[in-house]
PDB file of N, CA and C in Angstrom:
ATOM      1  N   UNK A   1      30.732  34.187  34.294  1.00  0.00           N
ATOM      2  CA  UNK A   1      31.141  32.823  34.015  1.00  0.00           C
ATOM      3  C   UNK A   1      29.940  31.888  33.912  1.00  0.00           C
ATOM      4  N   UNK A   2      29.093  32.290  35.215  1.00  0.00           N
ATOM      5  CA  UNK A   2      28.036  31.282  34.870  1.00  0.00           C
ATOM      6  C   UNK A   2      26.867  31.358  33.420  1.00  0.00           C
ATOM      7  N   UNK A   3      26.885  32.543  33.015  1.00  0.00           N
ATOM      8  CA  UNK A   3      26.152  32.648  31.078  1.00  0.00           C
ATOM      9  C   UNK A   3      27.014  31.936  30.412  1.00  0.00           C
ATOM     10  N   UNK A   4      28.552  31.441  30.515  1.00  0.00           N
ATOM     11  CA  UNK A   4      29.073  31.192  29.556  1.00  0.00           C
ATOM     12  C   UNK A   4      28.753  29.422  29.897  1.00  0.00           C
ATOM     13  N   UNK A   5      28.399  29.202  30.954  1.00  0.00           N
ATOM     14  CA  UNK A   5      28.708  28.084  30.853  1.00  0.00           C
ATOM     15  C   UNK A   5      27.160  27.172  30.989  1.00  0.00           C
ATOM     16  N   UNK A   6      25.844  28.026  31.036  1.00  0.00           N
ATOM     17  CA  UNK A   6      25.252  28.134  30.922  1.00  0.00           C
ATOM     18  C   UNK A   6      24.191  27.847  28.889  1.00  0.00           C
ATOM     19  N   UNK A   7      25.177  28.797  28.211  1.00  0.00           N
ATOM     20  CA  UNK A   7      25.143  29.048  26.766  1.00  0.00           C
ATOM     21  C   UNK A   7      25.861  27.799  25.852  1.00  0.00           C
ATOM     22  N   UNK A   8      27.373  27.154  26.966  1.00  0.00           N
ATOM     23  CA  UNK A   8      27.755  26.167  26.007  1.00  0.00           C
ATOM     24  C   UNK A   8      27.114  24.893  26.397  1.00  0.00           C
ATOM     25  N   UNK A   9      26.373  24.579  27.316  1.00  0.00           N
ATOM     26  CA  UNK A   9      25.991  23.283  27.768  1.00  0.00           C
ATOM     27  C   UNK A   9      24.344  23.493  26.993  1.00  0.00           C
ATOM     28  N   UNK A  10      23.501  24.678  26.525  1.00  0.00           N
ATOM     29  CA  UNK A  10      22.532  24.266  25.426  1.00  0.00           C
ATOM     30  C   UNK A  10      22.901  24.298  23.952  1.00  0.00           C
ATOM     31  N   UNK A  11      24.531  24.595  23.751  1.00  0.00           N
ATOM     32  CA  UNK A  11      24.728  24.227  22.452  1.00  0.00           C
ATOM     33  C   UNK A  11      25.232  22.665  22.102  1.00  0.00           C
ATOM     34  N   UNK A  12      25.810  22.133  23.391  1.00  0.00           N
ATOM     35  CA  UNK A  12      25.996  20.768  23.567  1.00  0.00           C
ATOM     36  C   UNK A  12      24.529  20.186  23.268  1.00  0.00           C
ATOM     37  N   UNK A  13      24.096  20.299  24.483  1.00  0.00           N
ATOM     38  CA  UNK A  13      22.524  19.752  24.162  1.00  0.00           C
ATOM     39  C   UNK A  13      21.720  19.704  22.781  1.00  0.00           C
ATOM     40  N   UNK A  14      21.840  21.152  21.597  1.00  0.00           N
ATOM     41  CA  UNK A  14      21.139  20.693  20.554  1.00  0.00           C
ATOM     42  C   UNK A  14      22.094  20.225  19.968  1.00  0.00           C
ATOM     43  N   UNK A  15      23.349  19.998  19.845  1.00  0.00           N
ATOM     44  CA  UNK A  15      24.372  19.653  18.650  1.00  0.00           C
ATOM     45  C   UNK A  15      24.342  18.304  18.893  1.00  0.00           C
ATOM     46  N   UNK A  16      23.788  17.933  20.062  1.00  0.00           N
ATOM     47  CA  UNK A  16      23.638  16.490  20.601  1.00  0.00           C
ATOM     48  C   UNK A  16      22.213  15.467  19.531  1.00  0.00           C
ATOM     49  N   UNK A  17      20.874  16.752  19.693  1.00  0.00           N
ATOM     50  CA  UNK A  17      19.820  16.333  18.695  1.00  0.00           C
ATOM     51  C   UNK A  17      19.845  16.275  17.898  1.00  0.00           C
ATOM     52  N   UNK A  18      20.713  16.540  16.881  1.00  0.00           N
ATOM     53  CA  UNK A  18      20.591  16.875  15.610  1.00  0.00           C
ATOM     54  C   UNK A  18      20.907  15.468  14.995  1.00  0.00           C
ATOM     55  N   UNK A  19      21.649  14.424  15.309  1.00  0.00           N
ATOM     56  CA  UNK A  19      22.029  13.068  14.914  1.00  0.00           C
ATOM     57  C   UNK A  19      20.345  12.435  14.770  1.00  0.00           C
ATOM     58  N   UNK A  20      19.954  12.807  15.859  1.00  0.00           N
ATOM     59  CA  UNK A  20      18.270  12.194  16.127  1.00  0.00           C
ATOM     60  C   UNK A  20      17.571  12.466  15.702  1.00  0.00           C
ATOM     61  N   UNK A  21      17.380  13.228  14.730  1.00  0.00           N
ATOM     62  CA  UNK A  21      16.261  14.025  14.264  1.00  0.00           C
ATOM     63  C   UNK A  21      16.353  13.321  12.397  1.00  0.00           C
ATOM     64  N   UNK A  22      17.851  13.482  12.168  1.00  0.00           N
ATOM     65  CA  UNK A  22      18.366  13.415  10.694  1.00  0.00           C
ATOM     66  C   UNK A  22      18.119  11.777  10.459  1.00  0.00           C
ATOM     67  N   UNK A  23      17.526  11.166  11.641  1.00  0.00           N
ATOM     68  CA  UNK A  23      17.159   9.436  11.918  1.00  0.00           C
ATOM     69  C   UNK A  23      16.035   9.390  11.203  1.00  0.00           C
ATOM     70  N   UNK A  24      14.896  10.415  11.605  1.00  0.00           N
ATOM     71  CA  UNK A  24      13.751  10.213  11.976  1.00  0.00           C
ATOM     72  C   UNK A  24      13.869   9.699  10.387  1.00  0.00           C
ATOM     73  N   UNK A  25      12.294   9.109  10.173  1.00  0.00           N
ATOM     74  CA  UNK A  25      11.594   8.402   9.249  1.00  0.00           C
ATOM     75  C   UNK A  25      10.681   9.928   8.214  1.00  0.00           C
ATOM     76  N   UNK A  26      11.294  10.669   7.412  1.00  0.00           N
ATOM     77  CA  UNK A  26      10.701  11.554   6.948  1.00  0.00           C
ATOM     78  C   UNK A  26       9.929  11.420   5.553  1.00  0.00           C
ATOM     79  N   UNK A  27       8.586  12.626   5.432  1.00  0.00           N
ATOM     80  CA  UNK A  27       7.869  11.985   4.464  1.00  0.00           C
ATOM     81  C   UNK A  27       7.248  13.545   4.047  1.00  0.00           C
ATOM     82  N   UNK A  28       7.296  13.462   2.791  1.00  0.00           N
ATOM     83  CA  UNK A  28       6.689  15.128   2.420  1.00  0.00           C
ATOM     84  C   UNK A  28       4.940  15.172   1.643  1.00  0.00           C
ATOM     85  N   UNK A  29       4.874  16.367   1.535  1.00  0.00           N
ATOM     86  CA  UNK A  29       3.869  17.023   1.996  1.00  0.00           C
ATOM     87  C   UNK A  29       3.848  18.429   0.845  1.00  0.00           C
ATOM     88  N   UNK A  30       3.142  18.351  -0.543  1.00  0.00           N
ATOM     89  CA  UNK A  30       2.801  19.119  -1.208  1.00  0.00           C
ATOM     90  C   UNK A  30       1.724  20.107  -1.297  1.00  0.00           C
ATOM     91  N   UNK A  31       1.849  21.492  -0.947  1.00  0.00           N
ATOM     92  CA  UNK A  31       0.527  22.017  -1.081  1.00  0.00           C
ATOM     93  C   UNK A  31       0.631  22.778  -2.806  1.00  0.00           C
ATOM     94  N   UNK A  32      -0.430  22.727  -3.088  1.00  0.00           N
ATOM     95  CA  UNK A  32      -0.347  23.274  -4.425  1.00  0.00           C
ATOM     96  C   UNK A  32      -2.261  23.841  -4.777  1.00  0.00           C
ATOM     97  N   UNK A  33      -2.234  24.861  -4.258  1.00  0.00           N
ATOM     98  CA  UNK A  33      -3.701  25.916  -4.683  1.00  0.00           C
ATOM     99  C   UNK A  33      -4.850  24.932  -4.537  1.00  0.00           C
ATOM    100  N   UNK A  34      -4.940  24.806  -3.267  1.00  0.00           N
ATOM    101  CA  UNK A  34      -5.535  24.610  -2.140  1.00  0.00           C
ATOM    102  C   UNK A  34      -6.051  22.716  -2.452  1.00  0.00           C
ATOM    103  N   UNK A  35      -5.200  22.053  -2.742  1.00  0.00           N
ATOM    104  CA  UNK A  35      -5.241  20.825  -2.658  1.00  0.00           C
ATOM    105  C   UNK A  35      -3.090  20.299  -1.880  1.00  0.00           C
ATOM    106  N   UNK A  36      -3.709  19.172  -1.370  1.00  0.00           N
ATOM    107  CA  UNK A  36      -2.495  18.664  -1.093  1.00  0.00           C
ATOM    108  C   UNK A  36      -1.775  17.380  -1.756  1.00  0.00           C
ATOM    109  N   UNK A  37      -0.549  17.286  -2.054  1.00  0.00           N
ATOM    110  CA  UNK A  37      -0.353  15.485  -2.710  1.00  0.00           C
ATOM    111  C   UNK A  37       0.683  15.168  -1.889  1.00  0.00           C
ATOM    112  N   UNK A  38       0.866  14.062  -1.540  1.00  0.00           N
ATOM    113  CA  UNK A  38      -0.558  13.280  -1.621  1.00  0.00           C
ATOM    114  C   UNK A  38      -1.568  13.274  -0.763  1.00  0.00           C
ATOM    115  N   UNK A  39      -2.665  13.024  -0.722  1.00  0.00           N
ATOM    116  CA  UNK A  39      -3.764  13.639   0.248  1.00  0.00           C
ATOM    117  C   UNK A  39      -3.739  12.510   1.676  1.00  0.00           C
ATOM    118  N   UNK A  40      -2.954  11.500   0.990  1.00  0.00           N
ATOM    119  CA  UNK A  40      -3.014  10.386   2.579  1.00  0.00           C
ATOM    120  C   UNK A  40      -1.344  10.023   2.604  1.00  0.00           C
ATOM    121  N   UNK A  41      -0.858  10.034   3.746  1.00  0.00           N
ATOM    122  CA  UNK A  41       0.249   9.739   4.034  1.00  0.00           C
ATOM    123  C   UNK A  41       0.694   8.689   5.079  1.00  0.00           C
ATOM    124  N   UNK A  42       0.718   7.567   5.123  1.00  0.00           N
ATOM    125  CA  UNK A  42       0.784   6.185   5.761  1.00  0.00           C
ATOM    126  C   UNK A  42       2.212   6.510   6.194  1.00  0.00           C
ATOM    127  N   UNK A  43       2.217   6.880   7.603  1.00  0.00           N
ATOM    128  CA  UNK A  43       3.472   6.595   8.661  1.00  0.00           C
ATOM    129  C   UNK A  43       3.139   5.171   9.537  1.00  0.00           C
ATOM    130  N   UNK A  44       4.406   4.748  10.293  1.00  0.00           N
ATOM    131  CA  UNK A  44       4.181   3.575  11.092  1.00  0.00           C
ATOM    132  C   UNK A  44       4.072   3.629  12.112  1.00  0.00           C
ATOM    133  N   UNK A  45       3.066   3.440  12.649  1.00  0.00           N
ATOM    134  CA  UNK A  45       2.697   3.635  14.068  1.00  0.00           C
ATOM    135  C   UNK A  45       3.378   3.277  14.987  1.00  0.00           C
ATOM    136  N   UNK A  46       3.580   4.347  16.076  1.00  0.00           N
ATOM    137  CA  UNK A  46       4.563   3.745  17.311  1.00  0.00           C
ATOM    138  C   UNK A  46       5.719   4.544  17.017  1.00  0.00           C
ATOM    139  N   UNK A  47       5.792   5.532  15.757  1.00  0.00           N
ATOM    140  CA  UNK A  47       7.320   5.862  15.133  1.00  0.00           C
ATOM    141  C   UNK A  47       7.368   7.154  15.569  1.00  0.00           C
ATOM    142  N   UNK A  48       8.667   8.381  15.793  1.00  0.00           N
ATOM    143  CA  UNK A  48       8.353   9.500  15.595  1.00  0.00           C
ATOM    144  C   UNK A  48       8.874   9.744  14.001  1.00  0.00           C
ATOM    145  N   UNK A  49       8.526  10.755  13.932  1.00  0.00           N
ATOM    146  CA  UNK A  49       8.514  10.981  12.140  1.00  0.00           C
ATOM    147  C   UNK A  49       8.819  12.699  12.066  1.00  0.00           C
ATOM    148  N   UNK A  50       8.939  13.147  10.969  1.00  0.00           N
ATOM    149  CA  UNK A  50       8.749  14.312  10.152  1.00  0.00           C
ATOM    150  C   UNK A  50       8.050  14.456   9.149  1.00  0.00           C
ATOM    151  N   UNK A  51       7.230  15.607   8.789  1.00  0.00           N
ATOM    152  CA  UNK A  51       6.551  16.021   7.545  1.00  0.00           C
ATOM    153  C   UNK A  51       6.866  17.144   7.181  1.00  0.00           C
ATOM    154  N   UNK A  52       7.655  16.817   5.930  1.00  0.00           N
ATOM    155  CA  UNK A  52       8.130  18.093   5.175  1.00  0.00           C
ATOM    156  C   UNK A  52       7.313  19.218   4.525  1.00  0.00           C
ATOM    157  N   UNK A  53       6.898  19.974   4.522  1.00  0.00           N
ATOM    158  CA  UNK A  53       5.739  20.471   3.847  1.00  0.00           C
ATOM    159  C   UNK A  53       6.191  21.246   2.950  1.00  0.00           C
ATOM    160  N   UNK A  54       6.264  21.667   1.580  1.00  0.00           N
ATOM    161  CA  UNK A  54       6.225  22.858   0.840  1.00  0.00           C
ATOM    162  C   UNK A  54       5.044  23.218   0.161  1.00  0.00           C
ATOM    163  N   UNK A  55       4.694  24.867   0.097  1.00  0.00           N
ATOM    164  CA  UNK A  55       3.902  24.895  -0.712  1.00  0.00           C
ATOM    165  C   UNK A  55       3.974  25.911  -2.050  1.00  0.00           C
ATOM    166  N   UNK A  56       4.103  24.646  -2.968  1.00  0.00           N
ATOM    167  CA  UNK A  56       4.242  25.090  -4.304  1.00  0.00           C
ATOM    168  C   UNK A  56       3.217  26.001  -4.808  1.00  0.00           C
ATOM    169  N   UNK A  57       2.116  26.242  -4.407  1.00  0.00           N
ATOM    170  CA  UNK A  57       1.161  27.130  -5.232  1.00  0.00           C
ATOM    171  C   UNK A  57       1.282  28.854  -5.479  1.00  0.00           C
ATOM    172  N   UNK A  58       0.399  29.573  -5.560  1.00  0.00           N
ATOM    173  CA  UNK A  58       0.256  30.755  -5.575  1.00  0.00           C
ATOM    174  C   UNK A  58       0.095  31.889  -4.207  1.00  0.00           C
ATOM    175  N   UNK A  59      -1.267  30.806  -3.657  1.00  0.00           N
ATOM    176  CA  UNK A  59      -1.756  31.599  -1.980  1.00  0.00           C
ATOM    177  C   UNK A  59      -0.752  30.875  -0.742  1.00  0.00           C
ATOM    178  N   UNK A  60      -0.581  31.480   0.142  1.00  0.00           N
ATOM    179  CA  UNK A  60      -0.456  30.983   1.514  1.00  0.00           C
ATOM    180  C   UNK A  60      -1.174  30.018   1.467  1.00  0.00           C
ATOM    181  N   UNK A  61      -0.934  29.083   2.400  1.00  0.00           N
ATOM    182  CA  UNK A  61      -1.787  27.909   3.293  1.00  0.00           C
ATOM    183  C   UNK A  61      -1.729  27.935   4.526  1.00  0.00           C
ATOM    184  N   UNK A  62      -2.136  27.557   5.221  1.00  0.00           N
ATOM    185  CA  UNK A  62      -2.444  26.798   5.978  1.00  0.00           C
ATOM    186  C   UNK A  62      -2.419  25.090   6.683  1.00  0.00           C
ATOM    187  N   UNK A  63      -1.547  24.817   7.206  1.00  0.00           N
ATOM    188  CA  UNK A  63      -1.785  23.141   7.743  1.00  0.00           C
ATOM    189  C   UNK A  63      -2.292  23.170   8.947  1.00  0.00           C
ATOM    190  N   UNK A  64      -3.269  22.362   9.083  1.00  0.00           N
ATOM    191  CA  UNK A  64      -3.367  22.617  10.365  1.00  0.00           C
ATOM    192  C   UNK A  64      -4.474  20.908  10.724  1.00  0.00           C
ATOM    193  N   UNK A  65      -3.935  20.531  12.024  1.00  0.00           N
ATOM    194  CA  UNK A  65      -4.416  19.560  12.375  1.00  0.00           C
ATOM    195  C   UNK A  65      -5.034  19.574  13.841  1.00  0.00           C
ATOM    196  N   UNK A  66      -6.294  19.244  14.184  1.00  0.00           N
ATOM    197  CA  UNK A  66      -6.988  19.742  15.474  1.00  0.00           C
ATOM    198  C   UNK A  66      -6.451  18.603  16.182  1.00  0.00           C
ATOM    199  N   UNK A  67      -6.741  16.715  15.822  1.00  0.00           N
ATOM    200  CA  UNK A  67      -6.161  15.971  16.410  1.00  0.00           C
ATOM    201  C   UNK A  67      -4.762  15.839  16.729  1.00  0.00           C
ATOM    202  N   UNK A  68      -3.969  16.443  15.876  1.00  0.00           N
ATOM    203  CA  UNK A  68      -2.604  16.145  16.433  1.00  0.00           C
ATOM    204  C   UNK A  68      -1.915  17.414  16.709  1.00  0.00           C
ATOM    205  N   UNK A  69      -2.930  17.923  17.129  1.00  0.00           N
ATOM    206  CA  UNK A  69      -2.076  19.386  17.441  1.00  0.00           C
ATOM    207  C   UNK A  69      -1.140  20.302  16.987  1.00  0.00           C
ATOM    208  N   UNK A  70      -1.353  20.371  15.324  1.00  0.00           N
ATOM    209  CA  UNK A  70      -0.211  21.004  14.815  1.00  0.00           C
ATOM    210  C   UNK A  70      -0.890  22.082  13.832  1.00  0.00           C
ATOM    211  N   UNK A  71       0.096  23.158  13.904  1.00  0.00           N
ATOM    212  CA  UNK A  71      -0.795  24.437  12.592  1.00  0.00           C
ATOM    213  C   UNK A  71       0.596  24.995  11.878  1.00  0.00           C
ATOM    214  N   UNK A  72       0.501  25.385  10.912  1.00  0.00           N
ATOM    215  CA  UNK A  72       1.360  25.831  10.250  1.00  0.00           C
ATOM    216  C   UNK A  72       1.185  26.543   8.849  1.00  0.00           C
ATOM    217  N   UNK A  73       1.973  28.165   9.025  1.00  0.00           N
ATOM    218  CA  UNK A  73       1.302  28.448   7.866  1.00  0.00           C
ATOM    219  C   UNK A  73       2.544  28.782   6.717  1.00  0.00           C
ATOM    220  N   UNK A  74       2.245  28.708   5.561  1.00  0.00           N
ATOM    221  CA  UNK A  74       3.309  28.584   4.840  1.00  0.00           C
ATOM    222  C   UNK A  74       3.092  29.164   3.631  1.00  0.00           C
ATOM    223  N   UNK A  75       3.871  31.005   3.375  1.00  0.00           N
ATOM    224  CA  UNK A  75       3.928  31.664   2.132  1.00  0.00           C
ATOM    225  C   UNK A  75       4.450  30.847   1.326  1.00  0.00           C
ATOM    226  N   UNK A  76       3.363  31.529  -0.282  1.00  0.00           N
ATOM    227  CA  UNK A  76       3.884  30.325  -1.830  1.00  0.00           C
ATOM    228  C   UNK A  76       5.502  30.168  -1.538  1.00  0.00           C
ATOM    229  N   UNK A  77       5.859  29.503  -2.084  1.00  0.00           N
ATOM    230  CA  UNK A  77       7.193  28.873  -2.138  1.00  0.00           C
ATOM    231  C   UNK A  77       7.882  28.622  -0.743  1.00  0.00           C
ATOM    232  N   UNK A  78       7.158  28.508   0.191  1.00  0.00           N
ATOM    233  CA  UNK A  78       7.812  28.528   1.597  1.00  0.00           C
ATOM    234  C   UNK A  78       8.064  26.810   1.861  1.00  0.00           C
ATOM    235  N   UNK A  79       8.780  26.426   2.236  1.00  0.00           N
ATOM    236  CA  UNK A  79       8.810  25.415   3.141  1.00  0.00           C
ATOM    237  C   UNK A  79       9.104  24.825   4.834  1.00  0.00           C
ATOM    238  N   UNK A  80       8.453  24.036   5.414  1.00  0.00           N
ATOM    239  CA  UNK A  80       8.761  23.639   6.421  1.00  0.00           C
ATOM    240  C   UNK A  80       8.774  22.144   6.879  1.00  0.00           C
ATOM    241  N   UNK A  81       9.476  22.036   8.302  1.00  0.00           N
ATOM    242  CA  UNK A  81       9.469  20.797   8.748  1.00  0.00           C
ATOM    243  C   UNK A  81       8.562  20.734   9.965  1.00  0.00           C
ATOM    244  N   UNK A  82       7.468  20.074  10.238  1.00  0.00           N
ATOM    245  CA  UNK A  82       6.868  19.504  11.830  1.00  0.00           C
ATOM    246  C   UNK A  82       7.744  18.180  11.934  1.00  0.00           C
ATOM    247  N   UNK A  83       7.832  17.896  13.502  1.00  0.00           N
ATOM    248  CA  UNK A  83       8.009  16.754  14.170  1.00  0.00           C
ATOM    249  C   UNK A  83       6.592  16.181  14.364  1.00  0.00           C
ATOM    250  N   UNK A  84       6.574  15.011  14.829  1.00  0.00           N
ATOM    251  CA  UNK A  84       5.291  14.449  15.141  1.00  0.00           C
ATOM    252  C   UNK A  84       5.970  13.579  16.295  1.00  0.00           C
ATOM    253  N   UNK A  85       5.143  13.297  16.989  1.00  0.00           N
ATOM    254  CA  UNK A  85       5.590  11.976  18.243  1.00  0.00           C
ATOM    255  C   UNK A  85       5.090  10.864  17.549  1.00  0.00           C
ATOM    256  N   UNK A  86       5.102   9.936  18.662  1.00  0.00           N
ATOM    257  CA  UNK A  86       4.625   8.278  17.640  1.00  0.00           C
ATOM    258  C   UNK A  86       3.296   8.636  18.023  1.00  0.00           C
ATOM    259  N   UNK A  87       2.742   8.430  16.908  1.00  0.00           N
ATOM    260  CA  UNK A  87       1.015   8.490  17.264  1.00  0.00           C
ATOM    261  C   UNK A  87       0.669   6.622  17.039  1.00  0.00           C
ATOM    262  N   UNK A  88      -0.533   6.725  17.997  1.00  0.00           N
ATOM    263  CA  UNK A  88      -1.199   5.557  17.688  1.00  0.00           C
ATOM    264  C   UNK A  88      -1.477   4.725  16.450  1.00  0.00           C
ATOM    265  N   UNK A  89      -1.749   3.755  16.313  1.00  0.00           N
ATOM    266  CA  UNK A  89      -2.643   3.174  14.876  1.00  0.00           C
ATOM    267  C   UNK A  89      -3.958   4.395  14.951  1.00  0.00           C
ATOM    268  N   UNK A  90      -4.330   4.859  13.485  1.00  0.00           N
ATOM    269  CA  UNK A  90      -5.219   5.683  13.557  1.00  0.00           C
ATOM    270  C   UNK A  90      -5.531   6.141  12.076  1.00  0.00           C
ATOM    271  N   UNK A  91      -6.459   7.211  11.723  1.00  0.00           N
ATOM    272  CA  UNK A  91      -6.218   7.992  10.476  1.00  0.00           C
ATOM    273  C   UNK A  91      -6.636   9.509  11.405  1.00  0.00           C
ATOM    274  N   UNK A  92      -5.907  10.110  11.132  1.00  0.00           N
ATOM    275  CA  UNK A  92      -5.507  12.060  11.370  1.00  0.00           C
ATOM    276  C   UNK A  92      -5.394  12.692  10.285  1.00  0.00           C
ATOM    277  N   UNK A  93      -6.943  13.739  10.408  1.00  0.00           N
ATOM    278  CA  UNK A  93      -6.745  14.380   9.350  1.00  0.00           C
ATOM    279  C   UNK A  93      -6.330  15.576   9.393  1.00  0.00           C
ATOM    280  N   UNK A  94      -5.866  16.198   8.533  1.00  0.00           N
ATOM    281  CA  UNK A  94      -5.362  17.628   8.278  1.00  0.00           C
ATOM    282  C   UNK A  94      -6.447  18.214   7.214  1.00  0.00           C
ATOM    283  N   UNK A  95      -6.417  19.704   7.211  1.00  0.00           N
ATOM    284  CA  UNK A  95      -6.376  20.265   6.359  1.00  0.00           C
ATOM    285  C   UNK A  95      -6.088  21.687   5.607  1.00  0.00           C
ATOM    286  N   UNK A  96      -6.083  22.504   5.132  1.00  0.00           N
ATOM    287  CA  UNK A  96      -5.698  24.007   4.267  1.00  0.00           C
ATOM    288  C   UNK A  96      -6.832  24.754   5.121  1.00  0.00           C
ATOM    289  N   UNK A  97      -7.060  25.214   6.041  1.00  0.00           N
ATOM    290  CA  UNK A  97      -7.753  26.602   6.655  1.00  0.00           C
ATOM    291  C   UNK A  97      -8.177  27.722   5.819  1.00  0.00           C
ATOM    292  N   UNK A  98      -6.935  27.659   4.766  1.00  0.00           N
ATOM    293  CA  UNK A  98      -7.348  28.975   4.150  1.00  0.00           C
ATOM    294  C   UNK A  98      -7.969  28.416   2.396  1.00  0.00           C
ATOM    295  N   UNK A  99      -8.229  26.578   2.708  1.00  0.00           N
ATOM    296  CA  UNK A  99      -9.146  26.582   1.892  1.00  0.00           C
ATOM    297  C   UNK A  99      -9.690  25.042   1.552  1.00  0.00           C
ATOM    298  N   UNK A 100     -10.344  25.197   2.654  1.00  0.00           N
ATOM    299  CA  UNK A 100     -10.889  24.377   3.292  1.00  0.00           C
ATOM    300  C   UNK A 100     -11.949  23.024   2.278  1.00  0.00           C
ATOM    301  N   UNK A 101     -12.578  23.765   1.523  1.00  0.00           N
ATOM    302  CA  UNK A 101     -13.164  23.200   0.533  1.00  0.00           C
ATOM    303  C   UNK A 101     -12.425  22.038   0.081  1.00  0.00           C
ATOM    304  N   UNK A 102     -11.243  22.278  -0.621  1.00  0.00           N
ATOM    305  CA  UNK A 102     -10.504  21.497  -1.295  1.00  0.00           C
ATOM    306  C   UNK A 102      -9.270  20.611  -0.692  1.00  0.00           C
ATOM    307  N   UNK A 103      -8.742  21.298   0.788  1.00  0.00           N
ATOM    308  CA  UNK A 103      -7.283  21.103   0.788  1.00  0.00           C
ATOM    309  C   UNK A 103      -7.699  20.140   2.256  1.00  0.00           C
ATOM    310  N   UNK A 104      -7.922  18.664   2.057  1.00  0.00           N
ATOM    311  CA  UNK A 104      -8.302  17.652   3.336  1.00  0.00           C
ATOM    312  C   UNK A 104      -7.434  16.777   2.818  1.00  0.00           C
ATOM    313  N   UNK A 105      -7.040  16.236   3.835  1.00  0.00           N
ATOM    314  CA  UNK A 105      -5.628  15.223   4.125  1.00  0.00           C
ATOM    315  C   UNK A 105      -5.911  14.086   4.976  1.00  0.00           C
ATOM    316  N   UNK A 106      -5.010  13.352   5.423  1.00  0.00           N
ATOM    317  CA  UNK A 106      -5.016  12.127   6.521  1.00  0.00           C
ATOM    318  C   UNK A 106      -3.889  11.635   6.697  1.00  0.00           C
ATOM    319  N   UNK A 107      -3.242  11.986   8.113  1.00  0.00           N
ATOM    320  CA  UNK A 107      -2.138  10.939   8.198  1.00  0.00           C
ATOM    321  C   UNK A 107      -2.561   9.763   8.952  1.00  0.00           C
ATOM    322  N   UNK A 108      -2.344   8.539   8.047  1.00  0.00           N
ATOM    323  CA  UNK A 108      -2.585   7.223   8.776  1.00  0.00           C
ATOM    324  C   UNK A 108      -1.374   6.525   9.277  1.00  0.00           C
ATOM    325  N   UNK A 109      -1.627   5.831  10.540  1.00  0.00           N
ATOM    326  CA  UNK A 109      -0.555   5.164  11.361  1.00  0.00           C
ATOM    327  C   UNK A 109      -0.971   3.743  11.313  1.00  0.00           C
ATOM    328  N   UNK A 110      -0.253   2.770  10.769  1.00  0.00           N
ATOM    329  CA  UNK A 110      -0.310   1.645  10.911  1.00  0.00           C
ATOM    330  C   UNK A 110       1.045   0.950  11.212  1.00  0.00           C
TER     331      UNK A 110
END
């Protein structure tokens, strides 16, 4: 008895997040052979947010951000979602790992 009741009180709990999330302030995120568009992405500071990412190109990528703590890797045609918390006023950059040369980003918070 106690798994069952255990199992329905964390399906309460996420069926509960999901209103909160579908709130957030979302903003996408193109990778396309080893550049990103758009390369700067102006969120509002203080906000939590989402960044949609797909990447349209040929190779895998890579996202990955040292300041805001996020990595993510994503086969051609793959897509994903990060959360972000409210970050400060700032500029945070990202960029493609697996190609580094070309694929630099910035999310700015104002």
């Amino acid at each position: 008895m106690r798994p069952l009741l255990m199992t329905v009180t964390a399906a309460v709990l996420c069926a509960a997040a999901l209103p909160a999330l579908a709130d957030l302030p979302t903003f996408r995120l193109v990778a396309r052979d080893g550049t990103f568009e758009p390369a700067e992405i102006v969120v509002p500071a203080g906000t939590k947010f989402r960044l949609e990412i797909e990447n349209t190109g040929k190779d895998p990528i890579e996202f990955e951000s040292s300041e805001l703590r996020k990595e993510k890797v994503l086969a051609p045609g793959a897509k994903s979602t990060l959360v972000f918390q409210a970050l400060g006023a700032g500029r945070y950059r990202f960029f493609d790992e697996f190609h580094e040369a070309t694929g630099q980003g910035a999310i700015i918070a104002r």
